[in-house]
Protein backbone atom coordinates (compact mmCIF):
# COMPACT_ATOMS: atom_id res chain seq x y z
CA UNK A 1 -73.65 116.66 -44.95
CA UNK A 2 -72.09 113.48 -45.51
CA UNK A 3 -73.04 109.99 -43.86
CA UNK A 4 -70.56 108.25 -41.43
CA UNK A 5 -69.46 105.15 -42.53
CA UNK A 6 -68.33 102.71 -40.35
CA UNK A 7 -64.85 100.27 -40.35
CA UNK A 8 -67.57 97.37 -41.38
CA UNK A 9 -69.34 99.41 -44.22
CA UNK A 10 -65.38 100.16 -45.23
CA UNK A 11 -64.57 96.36 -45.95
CA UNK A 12 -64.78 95.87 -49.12
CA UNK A 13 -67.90 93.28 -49.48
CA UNK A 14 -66.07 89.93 -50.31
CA UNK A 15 -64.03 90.05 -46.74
CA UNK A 16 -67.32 90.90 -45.30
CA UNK A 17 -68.33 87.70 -46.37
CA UNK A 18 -65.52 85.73 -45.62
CA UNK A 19 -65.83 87.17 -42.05
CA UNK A 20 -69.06 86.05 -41.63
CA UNK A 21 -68.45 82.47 -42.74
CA UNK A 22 -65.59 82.67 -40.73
CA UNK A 23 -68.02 83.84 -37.74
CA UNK A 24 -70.86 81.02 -38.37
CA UNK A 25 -68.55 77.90 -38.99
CA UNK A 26 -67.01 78.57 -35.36
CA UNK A 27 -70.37 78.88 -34.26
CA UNK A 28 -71.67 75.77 -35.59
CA UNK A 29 -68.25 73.90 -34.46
CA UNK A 30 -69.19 74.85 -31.11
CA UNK A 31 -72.93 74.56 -30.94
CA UNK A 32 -71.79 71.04 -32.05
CA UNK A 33 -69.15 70.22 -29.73
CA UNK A 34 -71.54 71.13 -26.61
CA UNK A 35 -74.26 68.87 -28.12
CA UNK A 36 -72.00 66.09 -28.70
CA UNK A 37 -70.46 66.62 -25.04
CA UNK A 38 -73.56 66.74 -23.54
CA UNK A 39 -75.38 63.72 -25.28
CA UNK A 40 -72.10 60.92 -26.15
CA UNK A 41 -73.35 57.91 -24.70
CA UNK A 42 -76.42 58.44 -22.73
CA UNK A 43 -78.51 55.94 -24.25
CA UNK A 44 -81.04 55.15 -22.43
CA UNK A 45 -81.54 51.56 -24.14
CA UNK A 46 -78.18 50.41 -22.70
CA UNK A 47 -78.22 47.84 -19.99
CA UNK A 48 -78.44 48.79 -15.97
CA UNK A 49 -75.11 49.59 -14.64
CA UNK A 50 -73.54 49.43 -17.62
CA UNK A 51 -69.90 50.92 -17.66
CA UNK A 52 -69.60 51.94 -21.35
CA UNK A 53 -73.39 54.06 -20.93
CA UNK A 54 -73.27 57.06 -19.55
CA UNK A 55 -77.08 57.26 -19.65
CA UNK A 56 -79.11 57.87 -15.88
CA UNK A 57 -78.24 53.97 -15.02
CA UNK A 58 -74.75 54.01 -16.57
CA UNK A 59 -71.33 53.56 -15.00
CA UNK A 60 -69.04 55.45 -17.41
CA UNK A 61 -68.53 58.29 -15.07
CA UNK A 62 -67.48 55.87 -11.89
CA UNK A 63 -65.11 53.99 -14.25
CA UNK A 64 -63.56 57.68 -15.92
CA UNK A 65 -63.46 58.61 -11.90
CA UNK A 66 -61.03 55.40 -11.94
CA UNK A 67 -59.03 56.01 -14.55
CA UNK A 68 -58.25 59.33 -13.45
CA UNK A 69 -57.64 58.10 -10.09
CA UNK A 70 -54.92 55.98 -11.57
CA UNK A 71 -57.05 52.74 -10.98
CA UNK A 72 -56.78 50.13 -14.57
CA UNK A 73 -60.28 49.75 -16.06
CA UNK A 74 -61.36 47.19 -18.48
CA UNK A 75 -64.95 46.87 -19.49
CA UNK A 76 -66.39 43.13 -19.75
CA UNK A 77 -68.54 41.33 -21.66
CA UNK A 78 -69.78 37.92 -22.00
CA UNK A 79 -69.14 35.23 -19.62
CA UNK A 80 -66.50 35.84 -16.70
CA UNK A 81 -65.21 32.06 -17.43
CA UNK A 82 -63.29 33.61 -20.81
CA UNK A 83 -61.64 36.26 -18.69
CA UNK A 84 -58.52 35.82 -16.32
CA UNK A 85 -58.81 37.54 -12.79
CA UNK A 86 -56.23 38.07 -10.64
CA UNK A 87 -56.15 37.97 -7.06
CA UNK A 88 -55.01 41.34 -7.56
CA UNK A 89 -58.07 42.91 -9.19
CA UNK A 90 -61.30 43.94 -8.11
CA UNK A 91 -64.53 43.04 -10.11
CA UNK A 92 -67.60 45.10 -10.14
CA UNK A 93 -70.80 43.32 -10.94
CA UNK A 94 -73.49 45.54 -10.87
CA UNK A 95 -76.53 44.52 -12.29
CA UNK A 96 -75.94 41.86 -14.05
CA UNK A 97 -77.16 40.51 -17.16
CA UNK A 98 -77.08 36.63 -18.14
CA UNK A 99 -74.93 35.54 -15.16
CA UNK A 100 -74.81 31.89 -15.11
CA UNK A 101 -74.34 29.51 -12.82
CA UNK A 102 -70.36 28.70 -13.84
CA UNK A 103 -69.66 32.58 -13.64
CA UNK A 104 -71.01 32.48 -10.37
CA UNK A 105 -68.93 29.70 -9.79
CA UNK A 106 -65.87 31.32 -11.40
CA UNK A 107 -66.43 34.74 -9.31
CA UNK A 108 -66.62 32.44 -6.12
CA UNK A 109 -63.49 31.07 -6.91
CA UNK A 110 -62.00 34.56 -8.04
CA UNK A 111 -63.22 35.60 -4.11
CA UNK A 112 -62.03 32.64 -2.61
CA UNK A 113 -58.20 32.95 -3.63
CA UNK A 114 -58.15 36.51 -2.42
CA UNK A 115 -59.60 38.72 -5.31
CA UNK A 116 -62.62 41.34 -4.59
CA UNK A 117 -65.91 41.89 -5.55
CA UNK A 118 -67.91 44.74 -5.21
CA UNK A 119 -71.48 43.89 -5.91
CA UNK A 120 -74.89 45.38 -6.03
CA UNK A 121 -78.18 45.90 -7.66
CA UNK A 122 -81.29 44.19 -8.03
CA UNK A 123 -80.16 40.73 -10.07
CA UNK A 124 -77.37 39.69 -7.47
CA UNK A 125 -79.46 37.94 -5.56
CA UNK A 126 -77.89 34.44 -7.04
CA UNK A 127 -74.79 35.60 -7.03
CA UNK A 128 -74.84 36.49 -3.96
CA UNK A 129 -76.02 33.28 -2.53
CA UNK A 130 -73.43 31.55 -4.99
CA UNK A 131 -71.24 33.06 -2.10
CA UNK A 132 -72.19 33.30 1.56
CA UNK A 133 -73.76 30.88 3.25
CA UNK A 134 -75.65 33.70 4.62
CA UNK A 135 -75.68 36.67 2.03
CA UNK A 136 -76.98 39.69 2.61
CA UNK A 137 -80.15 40.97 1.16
CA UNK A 138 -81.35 43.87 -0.84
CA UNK A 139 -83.31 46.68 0.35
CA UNK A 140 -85.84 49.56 -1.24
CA UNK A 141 -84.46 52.02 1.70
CA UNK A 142 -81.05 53.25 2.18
CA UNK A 143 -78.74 51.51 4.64
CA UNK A 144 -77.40 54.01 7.67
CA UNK A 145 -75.01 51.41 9.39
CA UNK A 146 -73.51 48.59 7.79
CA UNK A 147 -70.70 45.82 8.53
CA UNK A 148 -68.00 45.00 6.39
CA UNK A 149 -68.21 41.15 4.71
CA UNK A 150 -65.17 39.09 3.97
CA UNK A 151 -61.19 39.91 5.38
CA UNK A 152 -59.63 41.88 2.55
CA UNK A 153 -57.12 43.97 3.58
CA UNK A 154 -58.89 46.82 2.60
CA UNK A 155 -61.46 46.02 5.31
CA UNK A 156 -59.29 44.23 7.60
CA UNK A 157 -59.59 47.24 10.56
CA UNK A 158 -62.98 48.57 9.76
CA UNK A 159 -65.79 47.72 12.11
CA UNK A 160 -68.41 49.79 10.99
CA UNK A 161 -69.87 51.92 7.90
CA UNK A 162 -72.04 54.35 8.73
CA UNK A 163 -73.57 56.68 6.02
CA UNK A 164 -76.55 59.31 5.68
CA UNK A 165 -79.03 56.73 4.61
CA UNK A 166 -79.89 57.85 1.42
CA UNK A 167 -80.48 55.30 -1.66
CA UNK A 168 -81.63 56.89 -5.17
CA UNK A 169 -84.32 54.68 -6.94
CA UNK A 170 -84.74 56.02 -10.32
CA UNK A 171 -88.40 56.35 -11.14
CA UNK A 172 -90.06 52.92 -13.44
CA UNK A 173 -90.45 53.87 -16.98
């Protein structure tokens, strides 16, 4: 009685082992590649709000949502008084870190010849005040009906905002 051998047990041994190196480098390539994916830029020591982080508090995925929305993006740093805004352009300030008084200045101005702001988060309270007479403050609970501020034109017909309420608060470290 003889013993079935198998098409595996026929390869002679060295393409055996070429196989399997062959086998556990694509293995590795894409044990790596779904790390990578899954972890690239989601440090959690990078500032609130920050575009370039896609850690819990990071923008990166709004401003990618841009981008592939055909919307320019263009990450900032330092103070807003080295940069040139057009009246075209729409600055996000979310969170901001070392805001001074001139960039406040500078983003009024930016505002005040027709460019638009979208602002938010805990540390725009001077900002804020830097440009309405009467801003608006923050809340800890989720806003169900708001009214537009300023006469853009992307707000020119809209009267009201209403939305489900909800505001995430990510738990204190």
């Amino acid at each position: 009685m003889t013993a079935r051998v198998g098409p595996w047990r026929r390869l002679h041994p060295a393409v055996r082992v070429v196989i399997v190196l062959v086998v556990l480098v694509i293995l590795v390539n894409i044990a790596v590649s779904v790390l990578d994916s899954s972890t690239r830029g989601a440090d959690e020591t990078a500032p609130r709000s920050s575009s370039l982080s896609t850690g819990r508090d990071g923008l990166a995925g709004y401003a990618e949502l841009l981008r592939r929305n055909d919307h320019d993006t263009q990450a900032l740093r330092g103070s807003i008084t080295d940069t040139t805004l057009f009246t075209s352009d729409t600055l996000v300030v979310l969170d901001p870190v070392g805001l001074d008084d001139e960039d406040a200045r500078d983003i009024r101005r930016f505002v005040e010849r027709g460019g638009r702001l979208v602002a938010g988060g805990s540390s725009t309270t001077r900002l804020l005040a830097e440009l309405f007479p009467d801003p608006p403050t923050s809340s800890s609970v989720g806003v169900r009906i708001a009214d537009p501020v300023g006469a853009a034109r992307e707000v020119a017909d809209l009267r009201t905002v209403r939305s489900a309420g909800y505001m995430f608060v990510p738990p204190d470290d």
